[in-house]
N, C-alpha and C. Protein backbone atom coordinates (compact mmCIF):
# COMPACT_ATOMS: atom_id res chain seq x y z
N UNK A 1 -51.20 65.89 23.59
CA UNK A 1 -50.43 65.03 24.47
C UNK A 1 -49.58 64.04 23.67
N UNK A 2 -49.95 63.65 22.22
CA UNK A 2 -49.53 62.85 21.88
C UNK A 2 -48.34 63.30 21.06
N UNK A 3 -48.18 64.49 20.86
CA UNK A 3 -46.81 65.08 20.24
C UNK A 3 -45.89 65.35 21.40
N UNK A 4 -46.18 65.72 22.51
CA UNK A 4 -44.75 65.25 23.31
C UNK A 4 -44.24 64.15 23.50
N UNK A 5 -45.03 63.43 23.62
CA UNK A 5 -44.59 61.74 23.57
C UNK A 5 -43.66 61.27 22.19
N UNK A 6 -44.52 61.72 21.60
CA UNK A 6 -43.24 61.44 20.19
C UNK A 6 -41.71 62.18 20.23
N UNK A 7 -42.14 63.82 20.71
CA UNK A 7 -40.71 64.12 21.02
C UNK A 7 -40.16 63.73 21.63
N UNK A 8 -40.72 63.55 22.98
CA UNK A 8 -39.36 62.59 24.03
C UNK A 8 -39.10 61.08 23.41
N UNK A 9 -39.77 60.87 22.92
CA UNK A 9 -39.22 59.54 22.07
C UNK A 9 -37.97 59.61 21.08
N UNK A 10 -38.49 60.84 20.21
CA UNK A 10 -36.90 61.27 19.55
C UNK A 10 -36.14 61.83 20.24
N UNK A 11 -36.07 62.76 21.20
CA UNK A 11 -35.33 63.41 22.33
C UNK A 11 -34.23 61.85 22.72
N UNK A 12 -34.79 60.94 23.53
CA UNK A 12 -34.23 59.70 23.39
C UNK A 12 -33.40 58.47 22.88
N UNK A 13 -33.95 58.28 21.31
CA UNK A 13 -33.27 58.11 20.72
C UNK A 13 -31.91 58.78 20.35
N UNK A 14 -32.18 59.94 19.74
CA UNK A 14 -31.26 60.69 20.02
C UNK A 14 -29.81 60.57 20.98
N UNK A 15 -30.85 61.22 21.70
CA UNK A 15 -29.24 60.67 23.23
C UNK A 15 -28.41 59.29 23.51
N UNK A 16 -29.52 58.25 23.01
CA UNK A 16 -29.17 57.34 23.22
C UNK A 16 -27.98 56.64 22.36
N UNK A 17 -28.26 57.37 21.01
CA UNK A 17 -27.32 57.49 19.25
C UNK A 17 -25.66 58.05 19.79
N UNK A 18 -26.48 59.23 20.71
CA UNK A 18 -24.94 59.76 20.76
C UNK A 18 -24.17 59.52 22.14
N UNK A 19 -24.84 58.88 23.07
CA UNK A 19 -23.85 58.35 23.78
C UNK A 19 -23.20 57.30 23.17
N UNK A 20 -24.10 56.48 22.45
CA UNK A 20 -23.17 55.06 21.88
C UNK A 20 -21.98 55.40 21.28
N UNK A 21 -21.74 56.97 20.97
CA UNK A 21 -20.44 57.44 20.01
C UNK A 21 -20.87 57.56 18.60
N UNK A 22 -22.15 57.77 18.42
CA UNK A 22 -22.07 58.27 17.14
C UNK A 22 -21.91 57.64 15.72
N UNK A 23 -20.79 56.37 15.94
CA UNK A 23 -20.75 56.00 15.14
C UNK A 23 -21.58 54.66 14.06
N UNK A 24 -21.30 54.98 12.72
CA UNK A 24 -22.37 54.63 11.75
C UNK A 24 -21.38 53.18 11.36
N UNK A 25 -21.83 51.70 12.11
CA UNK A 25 -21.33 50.69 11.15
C UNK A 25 -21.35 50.63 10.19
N UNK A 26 -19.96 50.43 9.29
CA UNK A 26 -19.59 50.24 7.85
C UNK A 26 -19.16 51.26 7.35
N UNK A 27 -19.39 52.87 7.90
CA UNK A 27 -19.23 54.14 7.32
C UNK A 27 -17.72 53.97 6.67
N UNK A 28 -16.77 54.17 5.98
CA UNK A 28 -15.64 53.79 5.59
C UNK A 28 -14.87 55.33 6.19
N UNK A 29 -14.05 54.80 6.39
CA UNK A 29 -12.95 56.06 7.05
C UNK A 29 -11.82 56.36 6.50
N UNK A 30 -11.58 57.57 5.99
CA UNK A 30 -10.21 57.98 5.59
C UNK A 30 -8.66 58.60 6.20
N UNK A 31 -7.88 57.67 6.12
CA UNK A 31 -6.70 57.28 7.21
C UNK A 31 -5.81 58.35 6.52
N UNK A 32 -5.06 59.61 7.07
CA UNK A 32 -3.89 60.42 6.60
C UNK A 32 -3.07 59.72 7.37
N UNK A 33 -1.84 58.54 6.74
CA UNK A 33 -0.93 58.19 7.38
C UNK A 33 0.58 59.16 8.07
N UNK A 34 0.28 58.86 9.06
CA UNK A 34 1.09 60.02 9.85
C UNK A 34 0.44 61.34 10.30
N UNK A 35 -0.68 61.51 10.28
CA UNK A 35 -1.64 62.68 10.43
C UNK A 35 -1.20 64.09 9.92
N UNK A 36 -0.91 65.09 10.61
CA UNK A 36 -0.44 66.34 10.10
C UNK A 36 0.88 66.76 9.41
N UNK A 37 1.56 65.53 9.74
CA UNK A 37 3.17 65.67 8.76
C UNK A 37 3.31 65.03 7.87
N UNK A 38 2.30 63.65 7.98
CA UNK A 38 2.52 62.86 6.62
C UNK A 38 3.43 62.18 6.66
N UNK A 39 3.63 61.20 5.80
CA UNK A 39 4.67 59.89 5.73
C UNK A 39 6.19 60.84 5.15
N UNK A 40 6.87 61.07 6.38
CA UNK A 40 8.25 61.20 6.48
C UNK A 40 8.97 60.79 7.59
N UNK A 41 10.46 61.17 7.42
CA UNK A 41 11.22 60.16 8.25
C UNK A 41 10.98 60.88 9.97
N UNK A 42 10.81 62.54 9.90
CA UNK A 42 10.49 62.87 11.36
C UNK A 42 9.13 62.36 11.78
N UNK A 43 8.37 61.79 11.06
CA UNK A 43 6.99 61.39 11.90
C UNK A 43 6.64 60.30 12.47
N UNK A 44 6.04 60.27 13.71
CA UNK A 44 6.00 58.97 14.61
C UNK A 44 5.02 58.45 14.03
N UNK A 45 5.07 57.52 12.85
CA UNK A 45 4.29 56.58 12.23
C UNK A 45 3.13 55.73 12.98
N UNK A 46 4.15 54.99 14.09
CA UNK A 46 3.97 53.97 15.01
C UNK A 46 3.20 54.52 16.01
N UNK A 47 3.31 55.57 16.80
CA UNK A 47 2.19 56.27 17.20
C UNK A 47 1.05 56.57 16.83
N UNK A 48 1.00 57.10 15.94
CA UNK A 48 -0.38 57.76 14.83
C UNK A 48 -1.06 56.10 14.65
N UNK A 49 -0.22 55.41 13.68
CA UNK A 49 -1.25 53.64 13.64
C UNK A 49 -1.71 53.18 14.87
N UNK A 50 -0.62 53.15 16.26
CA UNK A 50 -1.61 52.60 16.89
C UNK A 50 -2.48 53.05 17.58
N UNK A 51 -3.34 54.26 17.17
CA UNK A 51 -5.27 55.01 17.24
C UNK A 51 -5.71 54.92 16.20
N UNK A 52 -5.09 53.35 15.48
CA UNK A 52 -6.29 53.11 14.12
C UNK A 52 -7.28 51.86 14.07
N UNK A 53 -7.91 51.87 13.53
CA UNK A 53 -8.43 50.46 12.84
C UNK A 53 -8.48 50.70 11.35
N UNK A 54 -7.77 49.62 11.10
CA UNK A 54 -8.08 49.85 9.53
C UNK A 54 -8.92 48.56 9.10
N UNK A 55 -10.10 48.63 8.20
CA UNK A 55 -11.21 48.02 7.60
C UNK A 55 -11.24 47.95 6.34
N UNK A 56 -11.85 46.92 5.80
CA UNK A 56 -12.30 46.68 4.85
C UNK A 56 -12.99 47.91 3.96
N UNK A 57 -13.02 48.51 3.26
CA UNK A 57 -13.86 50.27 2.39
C UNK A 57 -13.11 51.07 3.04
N UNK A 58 -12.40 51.42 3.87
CA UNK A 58 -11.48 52.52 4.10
C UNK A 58 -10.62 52.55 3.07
N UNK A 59 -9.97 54.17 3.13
CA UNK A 59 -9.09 54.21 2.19
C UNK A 59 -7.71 54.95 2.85
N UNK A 60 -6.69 54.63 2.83
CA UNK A 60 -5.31 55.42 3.61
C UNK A 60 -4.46 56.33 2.41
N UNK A 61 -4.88 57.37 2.77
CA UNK A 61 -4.12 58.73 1.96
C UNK A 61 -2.36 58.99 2.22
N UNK A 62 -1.91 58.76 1.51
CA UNK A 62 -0.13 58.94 2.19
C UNK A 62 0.19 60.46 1.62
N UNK A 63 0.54 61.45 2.33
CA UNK A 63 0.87 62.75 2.11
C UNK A 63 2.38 62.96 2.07
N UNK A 64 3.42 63.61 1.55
CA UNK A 64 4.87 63.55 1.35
C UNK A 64 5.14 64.05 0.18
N UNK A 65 6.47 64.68 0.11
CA UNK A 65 7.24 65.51 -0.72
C UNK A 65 7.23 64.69 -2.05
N UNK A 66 6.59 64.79 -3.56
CA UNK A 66 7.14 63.67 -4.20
C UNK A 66 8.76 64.13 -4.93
N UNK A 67 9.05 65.28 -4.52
CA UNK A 67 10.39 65.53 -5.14
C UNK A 67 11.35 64.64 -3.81
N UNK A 68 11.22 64.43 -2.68
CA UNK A 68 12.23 63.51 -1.86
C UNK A 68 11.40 62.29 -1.98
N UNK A 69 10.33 61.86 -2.18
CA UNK A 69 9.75 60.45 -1.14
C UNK A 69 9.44 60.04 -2.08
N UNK A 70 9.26 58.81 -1.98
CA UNK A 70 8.17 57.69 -2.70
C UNK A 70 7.61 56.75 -1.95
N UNK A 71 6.72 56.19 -2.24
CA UNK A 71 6.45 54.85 -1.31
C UNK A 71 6.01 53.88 -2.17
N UNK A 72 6.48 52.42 -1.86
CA UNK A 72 6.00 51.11 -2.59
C UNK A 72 5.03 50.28 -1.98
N UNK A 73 4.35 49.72 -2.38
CA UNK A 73 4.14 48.62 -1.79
C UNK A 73 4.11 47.01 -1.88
N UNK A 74 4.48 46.24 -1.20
CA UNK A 74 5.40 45.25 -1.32
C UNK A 74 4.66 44.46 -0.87
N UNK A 75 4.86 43.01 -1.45
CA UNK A 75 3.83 41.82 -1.73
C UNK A 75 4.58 40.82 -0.46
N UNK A 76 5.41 40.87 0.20
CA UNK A 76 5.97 39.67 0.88
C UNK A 76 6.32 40.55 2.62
N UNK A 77 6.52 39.74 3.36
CA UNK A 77 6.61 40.12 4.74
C UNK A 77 8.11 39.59 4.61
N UNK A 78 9.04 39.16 3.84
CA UNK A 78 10.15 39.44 3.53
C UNK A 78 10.86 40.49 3.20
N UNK A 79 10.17 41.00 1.93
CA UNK A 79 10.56 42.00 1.10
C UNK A 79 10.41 43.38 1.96
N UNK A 80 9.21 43.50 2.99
CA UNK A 80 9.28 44.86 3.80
C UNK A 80 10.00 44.72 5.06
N UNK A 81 10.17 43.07 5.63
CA UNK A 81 11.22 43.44 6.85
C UNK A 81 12.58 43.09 6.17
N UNK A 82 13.47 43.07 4.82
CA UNK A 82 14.51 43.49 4.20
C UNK A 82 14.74 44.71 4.01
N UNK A 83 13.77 45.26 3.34
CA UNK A 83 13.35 46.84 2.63
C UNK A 83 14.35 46.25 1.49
N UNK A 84 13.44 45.58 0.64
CA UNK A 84 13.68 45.13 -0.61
C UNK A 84 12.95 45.73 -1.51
N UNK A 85 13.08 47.09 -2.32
CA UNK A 85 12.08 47.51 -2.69
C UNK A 85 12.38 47.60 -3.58
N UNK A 86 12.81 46.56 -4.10
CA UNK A 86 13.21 46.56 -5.88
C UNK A 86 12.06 45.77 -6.72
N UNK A 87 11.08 45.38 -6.25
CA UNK A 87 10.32 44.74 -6.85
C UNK A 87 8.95 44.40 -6.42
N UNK A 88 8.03 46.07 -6.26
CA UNK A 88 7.13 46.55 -5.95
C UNK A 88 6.10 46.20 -6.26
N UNK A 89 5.03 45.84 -5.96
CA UNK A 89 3.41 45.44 -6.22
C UNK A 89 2.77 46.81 -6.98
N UNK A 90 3.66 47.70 -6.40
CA UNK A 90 3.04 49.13 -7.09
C UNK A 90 3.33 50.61 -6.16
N UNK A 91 3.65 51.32 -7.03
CA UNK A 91 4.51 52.61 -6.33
C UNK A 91 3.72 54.01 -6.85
N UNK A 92 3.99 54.47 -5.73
CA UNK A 92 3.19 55.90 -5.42
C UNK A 92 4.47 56.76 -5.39
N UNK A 93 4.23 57.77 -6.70
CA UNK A 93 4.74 59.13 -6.69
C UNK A 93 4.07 60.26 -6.87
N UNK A 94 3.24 60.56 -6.94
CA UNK A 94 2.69 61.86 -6.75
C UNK A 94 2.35 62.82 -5.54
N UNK A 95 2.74 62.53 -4.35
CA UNK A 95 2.50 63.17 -3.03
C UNK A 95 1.33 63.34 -2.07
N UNK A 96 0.26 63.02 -2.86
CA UNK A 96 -1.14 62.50 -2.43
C UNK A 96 -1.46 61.34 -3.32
N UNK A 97 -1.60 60.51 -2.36
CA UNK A 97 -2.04 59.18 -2.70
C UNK A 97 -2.53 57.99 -2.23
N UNK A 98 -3.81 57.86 -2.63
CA UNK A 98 -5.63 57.16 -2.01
C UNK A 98 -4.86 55.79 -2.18
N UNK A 99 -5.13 55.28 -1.00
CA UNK A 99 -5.03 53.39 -1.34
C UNK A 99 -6.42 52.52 -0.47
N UNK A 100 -7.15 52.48 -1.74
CA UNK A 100 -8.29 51.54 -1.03
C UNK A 100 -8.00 50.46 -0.71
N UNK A 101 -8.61 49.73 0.80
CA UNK A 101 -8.25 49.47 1.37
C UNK A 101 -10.16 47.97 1.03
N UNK A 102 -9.73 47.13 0.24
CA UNK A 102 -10.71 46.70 -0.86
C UNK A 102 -11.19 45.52 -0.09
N UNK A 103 -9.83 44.38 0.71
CA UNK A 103 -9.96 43.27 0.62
C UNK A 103 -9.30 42.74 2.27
N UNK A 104 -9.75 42.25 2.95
CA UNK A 104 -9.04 41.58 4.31
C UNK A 104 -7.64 41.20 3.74
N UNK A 105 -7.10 41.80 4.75
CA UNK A 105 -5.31 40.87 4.88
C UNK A 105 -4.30 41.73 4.76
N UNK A 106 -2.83 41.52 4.64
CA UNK A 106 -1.76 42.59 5.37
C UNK A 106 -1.58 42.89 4.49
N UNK A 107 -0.73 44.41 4.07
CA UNK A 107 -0.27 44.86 3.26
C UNK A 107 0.62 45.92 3.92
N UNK A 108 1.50 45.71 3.30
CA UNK A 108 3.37 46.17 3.38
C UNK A 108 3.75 47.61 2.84
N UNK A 109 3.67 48.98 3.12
CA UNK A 109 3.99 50.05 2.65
C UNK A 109 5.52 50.32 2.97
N UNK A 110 6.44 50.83 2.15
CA UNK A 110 7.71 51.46 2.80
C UNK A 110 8.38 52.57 2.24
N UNK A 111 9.00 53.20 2.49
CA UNK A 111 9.47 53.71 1.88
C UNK A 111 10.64 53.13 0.51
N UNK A 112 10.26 54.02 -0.73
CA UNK A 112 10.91 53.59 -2.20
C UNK A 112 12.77 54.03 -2.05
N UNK A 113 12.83 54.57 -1.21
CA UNK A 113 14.50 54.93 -0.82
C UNK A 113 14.76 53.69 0.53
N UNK A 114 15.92 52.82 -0.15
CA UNK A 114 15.94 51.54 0.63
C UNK A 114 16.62 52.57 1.71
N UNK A 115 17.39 53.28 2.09
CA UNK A 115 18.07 53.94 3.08
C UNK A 115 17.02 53.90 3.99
N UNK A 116 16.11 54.81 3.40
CA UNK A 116 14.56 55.18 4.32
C UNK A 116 14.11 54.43 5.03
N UNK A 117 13.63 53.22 3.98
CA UNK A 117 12.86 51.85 4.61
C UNK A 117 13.90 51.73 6.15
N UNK A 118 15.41 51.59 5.68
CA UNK A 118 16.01 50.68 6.61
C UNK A 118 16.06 51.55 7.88
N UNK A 119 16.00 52.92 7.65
CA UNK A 119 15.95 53.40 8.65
C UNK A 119 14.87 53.62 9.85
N UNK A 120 13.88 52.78 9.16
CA UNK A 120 12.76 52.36 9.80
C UNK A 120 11.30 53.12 8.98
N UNK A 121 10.94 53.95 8.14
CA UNK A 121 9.73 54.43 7.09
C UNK A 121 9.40 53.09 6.49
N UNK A 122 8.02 52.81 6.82
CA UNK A 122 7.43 51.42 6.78
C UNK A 122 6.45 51.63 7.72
N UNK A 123 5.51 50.75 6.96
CA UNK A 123 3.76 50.98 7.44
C UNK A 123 3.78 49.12 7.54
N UNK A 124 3.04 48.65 8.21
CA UNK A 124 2.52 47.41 8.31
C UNK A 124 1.42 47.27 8.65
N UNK A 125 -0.16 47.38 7.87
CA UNK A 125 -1.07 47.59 8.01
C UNK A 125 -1.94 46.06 7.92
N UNK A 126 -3.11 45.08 8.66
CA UNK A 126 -3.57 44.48 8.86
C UNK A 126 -4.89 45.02 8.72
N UNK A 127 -5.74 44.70 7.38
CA UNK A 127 -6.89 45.20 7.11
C UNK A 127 -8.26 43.81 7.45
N UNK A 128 -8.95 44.59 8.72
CA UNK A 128 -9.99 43.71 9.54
C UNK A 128 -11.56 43.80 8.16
N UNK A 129 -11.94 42.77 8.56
CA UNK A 129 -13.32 43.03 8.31
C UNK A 129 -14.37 44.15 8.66
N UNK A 130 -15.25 44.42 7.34
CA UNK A 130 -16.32 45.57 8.20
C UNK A 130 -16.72 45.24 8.65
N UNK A 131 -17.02 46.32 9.86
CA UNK A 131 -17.89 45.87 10.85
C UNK A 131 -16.97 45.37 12.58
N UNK A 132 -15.94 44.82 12.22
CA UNK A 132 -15.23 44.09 13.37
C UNK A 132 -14.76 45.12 14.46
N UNK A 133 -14.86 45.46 15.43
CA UNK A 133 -14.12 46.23 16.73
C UNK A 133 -13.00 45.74 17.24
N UNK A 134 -12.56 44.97 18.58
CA UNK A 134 -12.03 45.03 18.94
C UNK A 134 -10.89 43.58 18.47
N UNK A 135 -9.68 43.35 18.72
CA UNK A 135 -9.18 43.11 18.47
C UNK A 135 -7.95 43.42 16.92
N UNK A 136 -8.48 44.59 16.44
CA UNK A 136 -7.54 44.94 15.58
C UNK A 136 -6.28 45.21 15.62
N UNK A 137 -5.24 44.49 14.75
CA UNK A 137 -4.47 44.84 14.79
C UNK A 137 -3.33 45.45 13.27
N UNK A 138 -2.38 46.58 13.77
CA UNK A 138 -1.66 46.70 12.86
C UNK A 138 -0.12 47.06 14.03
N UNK A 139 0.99 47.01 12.82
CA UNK A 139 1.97 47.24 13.32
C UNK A 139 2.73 48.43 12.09
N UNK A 140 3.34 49.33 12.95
CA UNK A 140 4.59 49.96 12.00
C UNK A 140 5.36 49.94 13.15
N UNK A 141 6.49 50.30 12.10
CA UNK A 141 7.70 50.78 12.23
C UNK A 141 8.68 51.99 12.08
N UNK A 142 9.06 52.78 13.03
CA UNK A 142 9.41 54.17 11.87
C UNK A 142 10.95 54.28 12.74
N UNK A 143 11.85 55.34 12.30
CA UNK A 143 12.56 55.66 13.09
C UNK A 143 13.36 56.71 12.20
N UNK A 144 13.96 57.60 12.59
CA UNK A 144 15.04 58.45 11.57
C UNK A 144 15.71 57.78 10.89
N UNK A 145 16.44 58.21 9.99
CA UNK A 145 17.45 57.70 9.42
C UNK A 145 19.25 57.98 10.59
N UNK A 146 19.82 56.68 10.68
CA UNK A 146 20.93 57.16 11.41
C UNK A 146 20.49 55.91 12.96
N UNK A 147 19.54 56.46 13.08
CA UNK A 147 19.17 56.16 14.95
C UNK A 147 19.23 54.68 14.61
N UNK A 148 19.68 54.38 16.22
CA UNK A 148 20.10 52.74 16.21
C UNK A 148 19.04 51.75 16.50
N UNK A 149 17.93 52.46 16.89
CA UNK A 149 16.54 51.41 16.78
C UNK A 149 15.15 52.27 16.22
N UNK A 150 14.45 51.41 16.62
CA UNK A 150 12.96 51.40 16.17
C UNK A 150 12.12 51.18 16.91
N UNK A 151 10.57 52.23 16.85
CA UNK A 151 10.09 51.76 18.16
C UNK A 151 8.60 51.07 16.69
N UNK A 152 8.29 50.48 17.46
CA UNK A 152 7.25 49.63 17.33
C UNK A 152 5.61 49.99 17.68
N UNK A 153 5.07 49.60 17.09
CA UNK A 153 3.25 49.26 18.02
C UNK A 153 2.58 48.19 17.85
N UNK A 154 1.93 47.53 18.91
CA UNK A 154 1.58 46.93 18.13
C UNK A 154 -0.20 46.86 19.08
N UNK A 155 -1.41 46.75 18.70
CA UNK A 155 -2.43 46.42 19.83
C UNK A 155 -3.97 46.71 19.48
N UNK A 156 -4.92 46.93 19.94
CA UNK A 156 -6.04 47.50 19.44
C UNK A 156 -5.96 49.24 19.48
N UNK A 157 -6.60 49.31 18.25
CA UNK A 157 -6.97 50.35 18.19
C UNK A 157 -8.06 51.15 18.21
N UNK A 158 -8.66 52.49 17.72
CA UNK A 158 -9.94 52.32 17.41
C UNK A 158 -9.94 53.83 16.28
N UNK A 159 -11.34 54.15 15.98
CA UNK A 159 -11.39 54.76 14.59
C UNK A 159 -10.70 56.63 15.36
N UNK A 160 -10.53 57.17 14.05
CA UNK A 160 -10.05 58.53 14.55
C UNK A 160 -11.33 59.28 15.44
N UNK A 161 -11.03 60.72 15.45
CA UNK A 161 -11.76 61.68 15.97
C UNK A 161 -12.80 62.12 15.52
N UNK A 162 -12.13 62.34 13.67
CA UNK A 162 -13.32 62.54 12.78
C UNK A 162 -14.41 61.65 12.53
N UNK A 163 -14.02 60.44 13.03
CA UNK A 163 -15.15 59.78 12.82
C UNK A 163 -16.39 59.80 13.33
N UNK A 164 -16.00 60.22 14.82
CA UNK A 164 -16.76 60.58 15.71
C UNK A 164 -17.52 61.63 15.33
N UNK A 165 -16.60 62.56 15.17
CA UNK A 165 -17.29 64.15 14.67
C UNK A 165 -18.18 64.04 13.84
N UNK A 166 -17.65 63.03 12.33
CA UNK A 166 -18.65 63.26 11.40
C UNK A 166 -19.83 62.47 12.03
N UNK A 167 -19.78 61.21 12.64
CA UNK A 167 -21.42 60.54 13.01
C UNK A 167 -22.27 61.49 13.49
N UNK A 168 -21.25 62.41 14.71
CA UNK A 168 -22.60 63.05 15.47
C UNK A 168 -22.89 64.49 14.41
N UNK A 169 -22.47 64.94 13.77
CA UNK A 169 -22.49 65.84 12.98
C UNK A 169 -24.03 65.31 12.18
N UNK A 170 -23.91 64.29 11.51
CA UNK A 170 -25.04 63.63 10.61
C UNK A 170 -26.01 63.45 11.98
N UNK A 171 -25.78 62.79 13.13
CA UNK A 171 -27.07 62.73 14.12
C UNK A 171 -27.90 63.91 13.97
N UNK A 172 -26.48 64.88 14.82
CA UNK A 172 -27.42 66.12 15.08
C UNK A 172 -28.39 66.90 13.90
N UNK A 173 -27.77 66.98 12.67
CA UNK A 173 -28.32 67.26 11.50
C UNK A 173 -30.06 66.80 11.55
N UNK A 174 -29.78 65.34 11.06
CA UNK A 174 -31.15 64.41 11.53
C UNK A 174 -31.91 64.73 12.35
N UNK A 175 -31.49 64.97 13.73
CA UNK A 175 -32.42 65.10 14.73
C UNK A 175 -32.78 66.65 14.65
N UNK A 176 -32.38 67.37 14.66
CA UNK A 176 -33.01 69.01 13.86
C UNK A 176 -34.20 68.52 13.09
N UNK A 177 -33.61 67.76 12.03
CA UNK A 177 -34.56 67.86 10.92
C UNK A 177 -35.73 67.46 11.14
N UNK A 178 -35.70 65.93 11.88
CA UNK A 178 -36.65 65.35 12.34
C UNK A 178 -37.55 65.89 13.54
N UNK A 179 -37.48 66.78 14.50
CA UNK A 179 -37.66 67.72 15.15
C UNK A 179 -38.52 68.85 14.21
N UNK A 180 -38.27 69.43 13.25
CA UNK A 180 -38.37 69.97 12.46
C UNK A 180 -39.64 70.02 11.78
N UNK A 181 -39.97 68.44 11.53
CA UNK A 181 -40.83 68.02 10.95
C UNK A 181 -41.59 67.62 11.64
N UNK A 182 -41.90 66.89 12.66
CA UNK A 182 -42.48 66.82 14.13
C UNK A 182 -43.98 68.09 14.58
N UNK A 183 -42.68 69.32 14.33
CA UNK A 183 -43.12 70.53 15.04
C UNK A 183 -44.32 71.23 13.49
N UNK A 184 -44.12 70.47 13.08
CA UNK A 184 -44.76 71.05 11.26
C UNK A 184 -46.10 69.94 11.18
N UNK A 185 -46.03 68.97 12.26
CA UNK A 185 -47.20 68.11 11.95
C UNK A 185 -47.17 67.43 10.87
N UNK A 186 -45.99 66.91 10.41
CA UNK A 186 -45.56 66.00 9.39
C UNK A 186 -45.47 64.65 9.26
């Protein structure tokens, strides 16, 4: 009698893990800016950021051509709403490229072709504390090159899909295992 009781106890837990969503506070998350196209001028930047949170141990991957693109990043909220990118904090050319995401506070991505920037390629990312939910915010900016505006985002967000996936992925794993061991008189 006393081993069903323990199972419905993990049975429980369990359910209870994965209705909450699965997710593991602090787990750090890895951001592909622009998701499947990557940081270029056709991709809705501003869309894709605002279904983010970006945190403290995350890291944002920028994907792009390095024979057309570059990206900088820029120390002043001047210098990225100019697209002054003559005098970079530090520049990414290789076409995959990790930016840990180390310390609270904003940081300015744009594109290294001032044309680009102006044409709206520019990230404006606001990095929250771990741990924090709601109220996050970030803003970009994107738009073609040519087009006469820019659309904007700006609001809460929250973590991707995978995040989700991977928590309950590790639940379910766990709860097998633990199940597992249960049924073994362990």
């Amino acid at each position: 009698m006393g081993g069903i009781k323990l199972k419905v106890l993990i049975a429980v837990v369990i359910v209870s893990v994965a209705i909450a969503g699965g997710e593991w506070v602090g787990a750090p998350v890895h951001h592909v800016v622009g998701g499947d196209r990557g940081w270029d001028p056709s991709t809705d930047v501003a869309s894709w950021s605002s279904a983010r949170i970006f945190s403290v141990g995350d890291k944002i991957w920028f994907t792009y051509s390095a024979a057309q693109e570059n990206i900088v990043e820029l120390k002043s909220k001047e210098e990225y709403e100019a697209c002054d990118v003559s005098n970079p904090i530090k520049m990414y050319t290789n076409g995959l490229d990790s930016v840990p995401l180390e310390e609270e506070g904003i940081r300015y991505f744009a594109s290294g072709k001032p044309e680009s920037c102006k044409g709206g390629l520019k990230l404006h990312v606001e990095v929250q504390p771990q741990g924090t939910q709601p109220h996050h915010h970030i803003s970009a900016v994107v738009a073609s090159e040519g087009s006469p505006g820019a659309t904007a985002a700006d609001g809460p967000t929250s973590p991707s899909a995978s995040t989700h996936i991977s928590g309950l992925s590790s639940l379910l794993f766990f709860g097998i295992l633990l199940c597992y061991l249960v049924n073994q008189g362990l």
